[in-house]
Protein backbone atom coordinates (compact mmCIF):
# COMPACT_ATOMS: atom_id res chain seq x y z
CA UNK A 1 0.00 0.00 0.00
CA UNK A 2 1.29 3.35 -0.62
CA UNK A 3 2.45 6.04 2.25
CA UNK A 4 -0.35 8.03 1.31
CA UNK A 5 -2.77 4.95 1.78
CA UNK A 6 -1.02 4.15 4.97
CA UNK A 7 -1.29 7.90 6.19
CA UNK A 8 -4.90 8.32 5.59
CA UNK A 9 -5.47 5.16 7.48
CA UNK A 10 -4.00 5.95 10.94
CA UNK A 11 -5.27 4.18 13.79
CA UNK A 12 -4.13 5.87 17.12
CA UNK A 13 -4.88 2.88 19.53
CA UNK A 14 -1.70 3.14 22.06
CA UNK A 15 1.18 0.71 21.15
CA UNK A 16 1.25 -2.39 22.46
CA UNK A 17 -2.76 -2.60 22.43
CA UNK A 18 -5.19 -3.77 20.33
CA UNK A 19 -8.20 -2.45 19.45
CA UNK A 20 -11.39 -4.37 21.21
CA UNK A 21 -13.46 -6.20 19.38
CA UNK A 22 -15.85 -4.43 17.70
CA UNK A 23 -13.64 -0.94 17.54
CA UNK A 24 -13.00 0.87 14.55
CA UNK A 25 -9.21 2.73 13.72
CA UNK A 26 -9.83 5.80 11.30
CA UNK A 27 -11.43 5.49 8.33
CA UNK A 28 -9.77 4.94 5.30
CA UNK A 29 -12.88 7.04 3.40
CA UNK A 30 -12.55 3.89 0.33
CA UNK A 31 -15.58 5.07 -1.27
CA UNK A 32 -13.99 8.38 -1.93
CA UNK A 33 -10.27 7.13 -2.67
CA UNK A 34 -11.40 4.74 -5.29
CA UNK A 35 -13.35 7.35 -7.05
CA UNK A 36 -11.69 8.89 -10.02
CA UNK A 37 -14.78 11.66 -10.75
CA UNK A 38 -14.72 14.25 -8.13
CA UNK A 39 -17.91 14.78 -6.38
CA UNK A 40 -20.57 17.33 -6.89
CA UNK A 41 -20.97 19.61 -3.68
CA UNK A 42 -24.40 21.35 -2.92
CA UNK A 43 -23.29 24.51 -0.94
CA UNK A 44 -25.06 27.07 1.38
CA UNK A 45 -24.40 31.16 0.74
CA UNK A 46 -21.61 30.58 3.77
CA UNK A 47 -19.90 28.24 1.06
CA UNK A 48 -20.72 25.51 3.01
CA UNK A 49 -21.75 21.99 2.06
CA UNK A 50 -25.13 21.67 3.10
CA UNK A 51 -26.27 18.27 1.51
CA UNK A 52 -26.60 15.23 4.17
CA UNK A 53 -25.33 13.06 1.32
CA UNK A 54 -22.45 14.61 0.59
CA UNK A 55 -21.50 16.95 3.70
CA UNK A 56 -20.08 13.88 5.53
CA UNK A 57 -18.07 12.27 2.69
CA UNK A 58 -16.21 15.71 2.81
CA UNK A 59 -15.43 16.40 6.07
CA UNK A 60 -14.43 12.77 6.08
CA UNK A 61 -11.59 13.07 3.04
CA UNK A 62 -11.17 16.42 5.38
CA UNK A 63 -9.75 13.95 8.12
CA UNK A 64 -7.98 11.97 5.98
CA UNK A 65 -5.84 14.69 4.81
CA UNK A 66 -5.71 16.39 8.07
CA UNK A 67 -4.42 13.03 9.42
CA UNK A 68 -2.04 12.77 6.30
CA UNK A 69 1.85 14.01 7.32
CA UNK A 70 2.63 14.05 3.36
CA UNK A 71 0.62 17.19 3.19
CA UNK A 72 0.39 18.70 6.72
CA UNK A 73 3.36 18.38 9.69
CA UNK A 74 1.56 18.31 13.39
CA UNK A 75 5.28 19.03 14.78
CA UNK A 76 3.53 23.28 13.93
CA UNK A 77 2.27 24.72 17.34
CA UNK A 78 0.32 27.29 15.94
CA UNK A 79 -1.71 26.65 12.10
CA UNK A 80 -0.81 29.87 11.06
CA UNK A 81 2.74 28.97 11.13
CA UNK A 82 2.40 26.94 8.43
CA UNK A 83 3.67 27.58 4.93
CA UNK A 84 1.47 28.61 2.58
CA UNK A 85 2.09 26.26 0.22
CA UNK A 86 1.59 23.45 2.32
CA UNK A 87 -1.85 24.83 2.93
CA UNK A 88 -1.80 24.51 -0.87
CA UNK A 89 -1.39 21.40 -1.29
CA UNK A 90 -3.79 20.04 1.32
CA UNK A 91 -6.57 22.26 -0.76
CA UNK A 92 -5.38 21.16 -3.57
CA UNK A 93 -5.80 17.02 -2.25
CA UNK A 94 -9.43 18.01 -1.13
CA UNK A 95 -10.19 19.21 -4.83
CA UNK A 96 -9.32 16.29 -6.48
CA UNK A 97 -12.24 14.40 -4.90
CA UNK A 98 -15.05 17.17 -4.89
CA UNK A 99 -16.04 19.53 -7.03
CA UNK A 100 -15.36 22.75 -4.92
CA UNK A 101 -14.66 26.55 -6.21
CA UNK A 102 -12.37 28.81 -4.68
CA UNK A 103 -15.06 30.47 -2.11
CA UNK A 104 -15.48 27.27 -0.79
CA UNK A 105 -11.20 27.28 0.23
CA UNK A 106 -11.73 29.43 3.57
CA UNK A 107 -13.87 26.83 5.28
CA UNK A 108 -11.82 24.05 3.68
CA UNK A 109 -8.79 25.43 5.65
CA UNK A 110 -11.30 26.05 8.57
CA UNK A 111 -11.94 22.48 8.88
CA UNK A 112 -8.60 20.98 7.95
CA UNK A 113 -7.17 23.56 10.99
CA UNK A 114 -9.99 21.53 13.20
CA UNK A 115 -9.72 18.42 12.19
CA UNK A 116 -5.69 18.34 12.53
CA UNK A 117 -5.80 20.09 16.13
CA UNK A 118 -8.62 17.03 17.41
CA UNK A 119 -6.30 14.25 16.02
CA UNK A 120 -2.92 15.54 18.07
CA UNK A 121 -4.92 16.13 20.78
CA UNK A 122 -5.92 12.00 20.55
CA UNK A 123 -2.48 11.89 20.21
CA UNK A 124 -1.30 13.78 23.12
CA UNK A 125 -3.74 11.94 25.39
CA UNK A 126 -2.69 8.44 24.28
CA UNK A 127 0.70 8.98 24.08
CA UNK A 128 2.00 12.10 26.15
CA UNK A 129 -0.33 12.67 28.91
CA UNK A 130 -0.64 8.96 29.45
CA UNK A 131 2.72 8.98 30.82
CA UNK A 132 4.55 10.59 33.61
CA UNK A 133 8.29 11.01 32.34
CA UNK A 134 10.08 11.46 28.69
CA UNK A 135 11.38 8.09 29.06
CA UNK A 136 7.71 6.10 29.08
CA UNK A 137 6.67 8.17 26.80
CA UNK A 138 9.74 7.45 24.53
CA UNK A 139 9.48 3.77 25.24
CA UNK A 140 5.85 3.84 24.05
CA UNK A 141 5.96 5.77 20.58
CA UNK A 142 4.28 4.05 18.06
CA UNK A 143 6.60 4.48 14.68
CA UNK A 144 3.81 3.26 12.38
CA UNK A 145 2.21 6.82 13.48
CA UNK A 146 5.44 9.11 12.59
CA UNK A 147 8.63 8.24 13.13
CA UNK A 148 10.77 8.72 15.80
CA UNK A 149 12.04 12.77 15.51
CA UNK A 150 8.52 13.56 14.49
CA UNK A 151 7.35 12.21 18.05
CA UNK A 152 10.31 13.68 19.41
CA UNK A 153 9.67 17.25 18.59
CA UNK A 154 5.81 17.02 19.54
CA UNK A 155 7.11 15.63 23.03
CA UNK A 156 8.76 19.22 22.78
CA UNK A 157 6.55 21.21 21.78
CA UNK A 158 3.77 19.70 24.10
CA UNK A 159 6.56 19.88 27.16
CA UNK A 160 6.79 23.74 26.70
CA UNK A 161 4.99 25.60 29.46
CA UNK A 162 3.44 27.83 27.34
CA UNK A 163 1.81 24.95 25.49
CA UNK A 164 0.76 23.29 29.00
CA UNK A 165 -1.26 26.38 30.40
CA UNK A 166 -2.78 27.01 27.19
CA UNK A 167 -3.73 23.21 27.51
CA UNK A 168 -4.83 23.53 31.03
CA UNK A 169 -6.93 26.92 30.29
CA UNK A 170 -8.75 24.85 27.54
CA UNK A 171 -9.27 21.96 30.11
CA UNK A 172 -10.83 24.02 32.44
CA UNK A 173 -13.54 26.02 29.92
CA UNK A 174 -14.07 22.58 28.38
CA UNK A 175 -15.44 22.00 32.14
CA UNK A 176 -17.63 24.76 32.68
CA UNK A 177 -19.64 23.81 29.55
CA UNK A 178 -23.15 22.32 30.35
CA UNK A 179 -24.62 22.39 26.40
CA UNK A 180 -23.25 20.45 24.21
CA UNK A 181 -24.20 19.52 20.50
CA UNK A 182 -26.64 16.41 19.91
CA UNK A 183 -26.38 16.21 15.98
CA UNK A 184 -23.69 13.82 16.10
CA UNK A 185 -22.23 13.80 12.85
CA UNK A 186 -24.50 16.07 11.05
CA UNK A 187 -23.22 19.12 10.38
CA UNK A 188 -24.80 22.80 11.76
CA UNK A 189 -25.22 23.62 7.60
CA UNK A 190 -27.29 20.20 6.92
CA UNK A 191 -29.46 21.42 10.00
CA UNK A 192 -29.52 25.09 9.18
CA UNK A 193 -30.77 23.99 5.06
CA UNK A 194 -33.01 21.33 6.45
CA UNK A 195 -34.70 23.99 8.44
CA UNK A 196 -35.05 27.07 5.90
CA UNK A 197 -36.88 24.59 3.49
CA UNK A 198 -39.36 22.78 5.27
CA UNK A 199 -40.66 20.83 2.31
CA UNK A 200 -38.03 18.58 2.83
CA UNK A 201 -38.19 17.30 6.00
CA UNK A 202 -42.14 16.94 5.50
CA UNK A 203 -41.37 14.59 2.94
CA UNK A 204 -39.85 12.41 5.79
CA UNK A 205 -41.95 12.85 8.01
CA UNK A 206 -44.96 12.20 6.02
CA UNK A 207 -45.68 8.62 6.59
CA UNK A 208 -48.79 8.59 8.39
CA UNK A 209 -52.37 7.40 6.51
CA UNK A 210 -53.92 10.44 5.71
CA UNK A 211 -55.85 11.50 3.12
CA UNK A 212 -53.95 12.19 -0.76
CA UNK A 213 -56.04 15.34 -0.64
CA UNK A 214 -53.71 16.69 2.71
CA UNK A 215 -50.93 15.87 1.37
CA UNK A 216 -51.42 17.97 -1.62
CA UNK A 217 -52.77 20.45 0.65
CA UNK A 218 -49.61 20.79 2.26
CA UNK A 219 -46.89 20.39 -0.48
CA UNK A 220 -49.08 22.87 -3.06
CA UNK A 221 -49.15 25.97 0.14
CA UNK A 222 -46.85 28.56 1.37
CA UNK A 223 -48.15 27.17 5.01
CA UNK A 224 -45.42 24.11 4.44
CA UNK A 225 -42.25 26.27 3.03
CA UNK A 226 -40.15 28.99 4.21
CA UNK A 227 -41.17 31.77 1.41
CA UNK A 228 -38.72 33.74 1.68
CA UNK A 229 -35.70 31.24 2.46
CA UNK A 230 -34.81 33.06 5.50
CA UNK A 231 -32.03 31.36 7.97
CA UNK A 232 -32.90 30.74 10.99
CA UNK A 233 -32.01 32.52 13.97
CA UNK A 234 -28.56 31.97 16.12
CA UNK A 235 -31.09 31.15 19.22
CA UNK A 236 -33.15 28.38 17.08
CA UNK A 237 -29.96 26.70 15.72
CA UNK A 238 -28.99 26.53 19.16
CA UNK A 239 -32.24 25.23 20.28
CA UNK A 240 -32.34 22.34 17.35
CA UNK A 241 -28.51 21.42 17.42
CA UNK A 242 -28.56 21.51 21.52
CA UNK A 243 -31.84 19.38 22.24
CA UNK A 244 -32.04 15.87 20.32
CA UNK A 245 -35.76 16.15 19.87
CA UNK A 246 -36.33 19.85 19.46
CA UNK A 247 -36.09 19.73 15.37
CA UNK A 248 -38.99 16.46 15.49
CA UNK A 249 -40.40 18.89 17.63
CA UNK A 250 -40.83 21.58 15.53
CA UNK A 251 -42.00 19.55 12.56
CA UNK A 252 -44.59 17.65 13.98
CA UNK A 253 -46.03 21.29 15.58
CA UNK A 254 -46.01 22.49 12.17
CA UNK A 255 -47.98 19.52 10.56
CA UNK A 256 -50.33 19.42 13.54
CA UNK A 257 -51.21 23.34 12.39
CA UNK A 258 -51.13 22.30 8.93
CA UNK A 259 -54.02 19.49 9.56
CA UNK A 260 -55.63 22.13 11.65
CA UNK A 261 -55.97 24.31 8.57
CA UNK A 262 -56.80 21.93 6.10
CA UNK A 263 -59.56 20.54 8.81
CA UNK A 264 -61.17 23.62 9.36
CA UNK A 265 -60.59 24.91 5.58
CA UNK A 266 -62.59 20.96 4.89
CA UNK A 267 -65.23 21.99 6.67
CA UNK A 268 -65.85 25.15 5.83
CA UNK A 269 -65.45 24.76 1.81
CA UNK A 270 -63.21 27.97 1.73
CA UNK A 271 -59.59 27.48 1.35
CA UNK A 272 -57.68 30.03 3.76
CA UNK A 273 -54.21 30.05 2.86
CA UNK A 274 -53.07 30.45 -1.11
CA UNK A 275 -51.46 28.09 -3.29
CA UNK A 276 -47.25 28.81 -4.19
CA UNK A 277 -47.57 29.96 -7.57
């Protein structure tokens, strides 16, 4: 297998241990490495991919390259130390699997910046803070990772006591927070696109044994869709990404005031709300 193969494959289980049965090391993202086509990437107006079926195949080629030493070094402190042109070439790597324009390279970056701080932080817990003393930590060094100097100068740069408070700030704000995310793996733009057009997630939702007549009802209104594609608010994204049923929530509220309408509007013989045109 090539270096490249081998690079994008890391698993950082500590040496001398093997992963449990039914553990996973990092993906190897085949689906995407085999392809030869780049893929086509829906995008929000934040240049953003905001499909759910491709949004995750990205940010997991991200990882790969993040995780990839032939295009970026974790022996860098701080990612705007980096050369340019090694910034290059790890946009460049993401482009030749997706079909992505150059307003779309900020929050490439963003997320490669990310992605490569989380994995040497898995590294520094497995194989620096794990350990009391250089010499452990020497002893355990998996080469398979990086070889030896690599691990060598990130001992360094991790012993510095500049790097430790900054570490031990981080460890304490990390502490004090009481929300955290439920959307797992979804990103914030699959959420934030899901919820500006609500014709969507009806779709999905719309399994129950009701009449053909509603269901036109509600996919031919302006009752079931955002109009005017507004976002939503900071407050409701926090609200949906925060609390794991607060987006099935919010549908099934608005479906329950949809039959409501079309109920009354049955009734009544006068239709209330006017068609999209």
């Amino acid at each position: 297998m090539s270096q490249e193969g081998n690079n994008a494959s890391i698993d950082i289980a500590p040496a001398g241990e093997k992963r449990k049965r039914g553990q996973r090391g990092k993906t190897l993202a085949p689906s995407t490495l085999m392809r030869k086509e780049p893929i086509d990437v829906e995008v929000n107006a934040y240049h953003q991919p905001c499909s759910r079926e491709t949004s995750n195949k990205v940010a997991t080629w991200i990882g790969c390259v993040a995780r990839d030493l032939k295009y970026l070094p974790w022996d860098y402190d701080n990612w705007r130390l980096l050369p340019k042109h090694v910034k290059e070439d790890a946009w460049k790597r993401v482009k030749e699997k997706f079909v992505l324009q150059e307003d779309n390279k900020s929050w490439v970056l963003s997320e490669l910046n990310s992605r490569s701080r989380e994995y040497k932080h898995s590294l520094k817990t497995d194989y620096y803070d794990k350990y009391d003393t250089d010499e452990e930590r020497k002893a355990n060094i998996d080469t398979s990772i990086m070889p030896e100097e690599k691990w060598y100068a990130m001992f360094t740069m991790w012993d510095k006591p500049k790097k430790k408070a900054i570490c031990q700030r981080n460890r304490e704000h990390r502490g004090k927070q009481h929300l955290r995310h439920t959307m797992g793996r979804t990103p914030a733009a699959v959420v934030c696109e899901k919820m500006v057009i609500d014709l969507r997630w009806f779709k999905s939702i719309c399994k129950l044994q009701v009449h053909n007549s509603f269901l036109d009802f509600i996919f031919g209104t302006q009752q079931c869709a955002n109009p005017n594609h507004e976002p939503p608010t900071r407050i409701e994204m926090l609200e949906v990404t925060h609390d794991p049923k607060r987006l099935e929530d919010l549908q099934m509220k608005k479906l329950q005031q949809l039959w409501q309408t079309y109920m009354r509007d049955f009734k009544t013989g006068v239709r209330t709300v006017k068609p999209i045109p």
